[in-house]
C-alpha atoms as a PDB file:
ATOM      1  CA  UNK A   1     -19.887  -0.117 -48.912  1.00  0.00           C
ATOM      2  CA  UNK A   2     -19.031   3.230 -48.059  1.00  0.00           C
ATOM      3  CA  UNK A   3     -15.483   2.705 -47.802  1.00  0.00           C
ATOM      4  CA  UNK A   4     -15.498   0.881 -50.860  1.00  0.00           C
ATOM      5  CA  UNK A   5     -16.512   3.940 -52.994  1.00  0.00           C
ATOM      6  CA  UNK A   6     -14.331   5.996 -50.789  1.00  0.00           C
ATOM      7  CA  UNK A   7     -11.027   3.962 -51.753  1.00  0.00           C
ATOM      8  CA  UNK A   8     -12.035   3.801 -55.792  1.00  0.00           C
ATOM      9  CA  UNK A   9     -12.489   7.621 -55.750  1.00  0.00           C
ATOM     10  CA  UNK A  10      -9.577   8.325 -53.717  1.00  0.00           C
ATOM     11  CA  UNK A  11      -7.863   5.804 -55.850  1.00  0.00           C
ATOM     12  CA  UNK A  12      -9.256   7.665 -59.091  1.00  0.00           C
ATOM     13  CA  UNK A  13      -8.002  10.621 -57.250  1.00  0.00           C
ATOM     14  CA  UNK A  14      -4.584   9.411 -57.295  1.00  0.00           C
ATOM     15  CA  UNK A  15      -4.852   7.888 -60.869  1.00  0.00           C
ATOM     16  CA  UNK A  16      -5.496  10.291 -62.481  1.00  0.00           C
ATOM     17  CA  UNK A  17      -3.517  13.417 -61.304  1.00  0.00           C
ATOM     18  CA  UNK A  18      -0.408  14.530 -63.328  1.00  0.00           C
ATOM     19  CA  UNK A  19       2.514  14.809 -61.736  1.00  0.00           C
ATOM     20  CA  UNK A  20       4.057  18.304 -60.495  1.00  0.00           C
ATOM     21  CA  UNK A  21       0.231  19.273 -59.543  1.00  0.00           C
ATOM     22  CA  UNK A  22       0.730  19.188 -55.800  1.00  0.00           C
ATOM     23  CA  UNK A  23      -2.560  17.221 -55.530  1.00  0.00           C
ATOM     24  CA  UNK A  24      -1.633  15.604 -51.994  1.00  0.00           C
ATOM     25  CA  UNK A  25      -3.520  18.979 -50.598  1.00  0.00           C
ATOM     26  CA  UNK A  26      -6.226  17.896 -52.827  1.00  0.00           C
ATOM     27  CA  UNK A  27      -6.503  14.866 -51.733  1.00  0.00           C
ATOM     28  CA  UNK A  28      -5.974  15.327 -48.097  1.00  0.00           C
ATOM     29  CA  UNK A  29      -8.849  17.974 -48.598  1.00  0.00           C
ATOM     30  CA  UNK A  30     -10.800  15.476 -50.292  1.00  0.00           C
ATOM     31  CA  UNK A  31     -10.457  13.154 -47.523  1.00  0.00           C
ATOM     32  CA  UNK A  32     -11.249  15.290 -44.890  1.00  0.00           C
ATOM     33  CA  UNK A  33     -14.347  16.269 -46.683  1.00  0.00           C
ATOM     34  CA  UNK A  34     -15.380  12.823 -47.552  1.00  0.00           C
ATOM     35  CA  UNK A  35     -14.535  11.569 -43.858  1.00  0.00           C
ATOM     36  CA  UNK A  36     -16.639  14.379 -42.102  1.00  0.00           C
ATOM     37  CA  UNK A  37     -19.752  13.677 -44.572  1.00  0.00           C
ATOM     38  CA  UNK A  38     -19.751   9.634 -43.704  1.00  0.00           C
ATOM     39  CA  UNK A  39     -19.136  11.321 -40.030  1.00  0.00           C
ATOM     40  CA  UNK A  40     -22.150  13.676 -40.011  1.00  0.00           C
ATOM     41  CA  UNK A  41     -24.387  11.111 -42.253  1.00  0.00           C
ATOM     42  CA  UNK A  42     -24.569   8.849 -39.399  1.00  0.00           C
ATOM     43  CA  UNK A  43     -26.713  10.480 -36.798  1.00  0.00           C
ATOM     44  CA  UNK A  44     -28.801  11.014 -40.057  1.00  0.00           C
ATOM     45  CA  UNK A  45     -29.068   7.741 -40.917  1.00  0.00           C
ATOM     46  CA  UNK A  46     -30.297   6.700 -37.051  1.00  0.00           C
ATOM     47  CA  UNK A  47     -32.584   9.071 -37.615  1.00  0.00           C
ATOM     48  CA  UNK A  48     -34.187   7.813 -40.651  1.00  0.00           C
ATOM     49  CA  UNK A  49     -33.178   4.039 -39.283  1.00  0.00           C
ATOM     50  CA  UNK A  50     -36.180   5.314 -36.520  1.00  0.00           C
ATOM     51  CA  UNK A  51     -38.149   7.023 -38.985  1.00  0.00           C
ATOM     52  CA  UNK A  52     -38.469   4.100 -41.256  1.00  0.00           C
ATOM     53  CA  UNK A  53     -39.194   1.870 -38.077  1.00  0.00           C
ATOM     54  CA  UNK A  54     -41.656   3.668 -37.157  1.00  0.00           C
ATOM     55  CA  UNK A  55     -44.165   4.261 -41.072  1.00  0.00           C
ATOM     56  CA  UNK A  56     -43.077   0.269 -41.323  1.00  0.00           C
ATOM     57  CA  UNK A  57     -44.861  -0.335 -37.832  1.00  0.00           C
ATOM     58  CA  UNK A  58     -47.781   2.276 -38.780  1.00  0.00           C
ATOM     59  CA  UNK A  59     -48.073  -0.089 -42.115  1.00  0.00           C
ATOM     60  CA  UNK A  60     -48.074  -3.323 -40.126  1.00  0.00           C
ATOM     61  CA  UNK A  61     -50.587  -1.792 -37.715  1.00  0.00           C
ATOM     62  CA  UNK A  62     -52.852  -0.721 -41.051  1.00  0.00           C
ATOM     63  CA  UNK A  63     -52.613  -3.988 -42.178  1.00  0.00           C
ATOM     64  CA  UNK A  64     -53.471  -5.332 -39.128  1.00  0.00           C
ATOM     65  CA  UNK A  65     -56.736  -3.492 -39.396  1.00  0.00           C
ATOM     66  CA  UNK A  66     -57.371  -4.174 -42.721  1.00  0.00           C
ATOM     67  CA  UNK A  67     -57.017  -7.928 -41.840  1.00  0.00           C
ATOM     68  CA  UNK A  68     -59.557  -7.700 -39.322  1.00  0.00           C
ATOM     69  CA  UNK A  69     -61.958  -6.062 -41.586  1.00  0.00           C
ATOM     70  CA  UNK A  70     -61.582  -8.288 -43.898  1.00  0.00           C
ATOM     71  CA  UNK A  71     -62.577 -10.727 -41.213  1.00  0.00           C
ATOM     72  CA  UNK A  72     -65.391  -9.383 -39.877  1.00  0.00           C
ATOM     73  CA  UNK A  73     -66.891  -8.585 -43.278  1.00  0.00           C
ATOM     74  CA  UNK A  74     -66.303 -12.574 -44.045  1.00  0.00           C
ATOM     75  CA  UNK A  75     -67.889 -13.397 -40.797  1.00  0.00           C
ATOM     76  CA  UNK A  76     -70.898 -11.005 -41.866  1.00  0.00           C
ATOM     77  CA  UNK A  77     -71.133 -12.271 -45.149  1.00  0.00           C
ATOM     78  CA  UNK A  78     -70.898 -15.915 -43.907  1.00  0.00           C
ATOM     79  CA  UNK A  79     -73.777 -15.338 -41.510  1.00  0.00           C
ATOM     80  CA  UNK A  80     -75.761 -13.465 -44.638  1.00  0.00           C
ATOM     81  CA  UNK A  81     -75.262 -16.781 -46.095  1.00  0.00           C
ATOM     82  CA  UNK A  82     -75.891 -19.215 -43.274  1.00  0.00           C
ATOM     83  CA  UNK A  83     -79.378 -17.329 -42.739  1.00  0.00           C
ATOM     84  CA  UNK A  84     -80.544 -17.638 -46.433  1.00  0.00           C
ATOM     85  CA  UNK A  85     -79.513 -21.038 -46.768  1.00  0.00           C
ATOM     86  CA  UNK A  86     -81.573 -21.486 -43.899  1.00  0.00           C
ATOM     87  CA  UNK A  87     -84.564 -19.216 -44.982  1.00  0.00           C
ATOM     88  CA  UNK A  88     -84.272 -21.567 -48.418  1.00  0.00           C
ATOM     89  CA  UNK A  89     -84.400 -24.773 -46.696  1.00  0.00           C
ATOM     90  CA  UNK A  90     -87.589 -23.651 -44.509  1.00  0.00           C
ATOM     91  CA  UNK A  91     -89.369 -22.261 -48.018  1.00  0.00           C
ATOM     92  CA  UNK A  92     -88.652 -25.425 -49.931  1.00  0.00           C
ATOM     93  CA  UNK A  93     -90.061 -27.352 -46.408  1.00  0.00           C
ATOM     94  CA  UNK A  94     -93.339 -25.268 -46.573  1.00  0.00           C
ATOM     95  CA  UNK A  95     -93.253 -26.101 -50.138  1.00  0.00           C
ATOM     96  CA  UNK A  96     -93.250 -29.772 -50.064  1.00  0.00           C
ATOM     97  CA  UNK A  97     -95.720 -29.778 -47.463  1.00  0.00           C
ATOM     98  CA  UNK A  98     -97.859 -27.464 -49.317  1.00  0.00           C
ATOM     99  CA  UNK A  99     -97.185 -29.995 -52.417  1.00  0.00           C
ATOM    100  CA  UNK A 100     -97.736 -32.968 -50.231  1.00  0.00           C
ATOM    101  CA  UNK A 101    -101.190 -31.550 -48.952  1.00  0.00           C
ATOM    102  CA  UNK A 102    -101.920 -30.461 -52.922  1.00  0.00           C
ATOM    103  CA  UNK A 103    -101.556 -34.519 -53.737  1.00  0.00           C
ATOM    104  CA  UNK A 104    -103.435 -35.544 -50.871  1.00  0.00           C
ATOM    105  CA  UNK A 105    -106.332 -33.370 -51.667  1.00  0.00           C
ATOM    106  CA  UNK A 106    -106.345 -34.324 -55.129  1.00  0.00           C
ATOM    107  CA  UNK A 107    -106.506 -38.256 -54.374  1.00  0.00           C
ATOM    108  CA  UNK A 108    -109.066 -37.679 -51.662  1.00  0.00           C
ATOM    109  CA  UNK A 109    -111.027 -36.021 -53.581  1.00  0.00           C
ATOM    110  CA  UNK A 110    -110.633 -38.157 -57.115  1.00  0.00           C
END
């Protein structure tokens, strides 16, 4: 990509200088400059290669977490509802026996 842009502006350059201008110092210039940049921009570029390695293992890691929590707090709210299902099945059980005893007392009674 890089020497892509570098050949259309060189070649833009070249275009569009008028003759009698000397602009082969220009462009050598130009060339140099350009070449040491893409030169220089590469221990940059490792740098930020690491940099970006590094926040997108941080994210994963956060993630991670948040994954877990989300996890746990299902597992909590699963058990929340495991032990009130359980709580209602034990009240409507005292209930029916309470309801059973009302019906027996009534008939034995009548």
């Amino acid at each position: 990509m890089k020497c892509a842009v570098m050949f259309l502006v060189l070649s833009m350059v070249v275009l569009m200088a008028q003759p009698g201008e000397g602009f082969w110092h220009v462009l050598a210039g130009a060339a140099t400059h350009l070449a040491s940049h893409f030169l220089n921009n590469r221990g940059e570029t490792a740098e930020e290669q690491a940099d970006q390695q590094q926040l997108n293992q941080q994210l994963a890691q956060e993630e991670a977490q948040k994954l877990d929590l989300q996890r746990m707090n299902q597992q909590q709210l699963d058990e929340q509802q495991q032990q009130l299902d359980e709580q209602q099945q034990q009240d409507q059980e005292q209930l029916n026996r309470r309801s059973f005893k009302s019906k027996f007392a009534r008939r034995h009674f009548n």
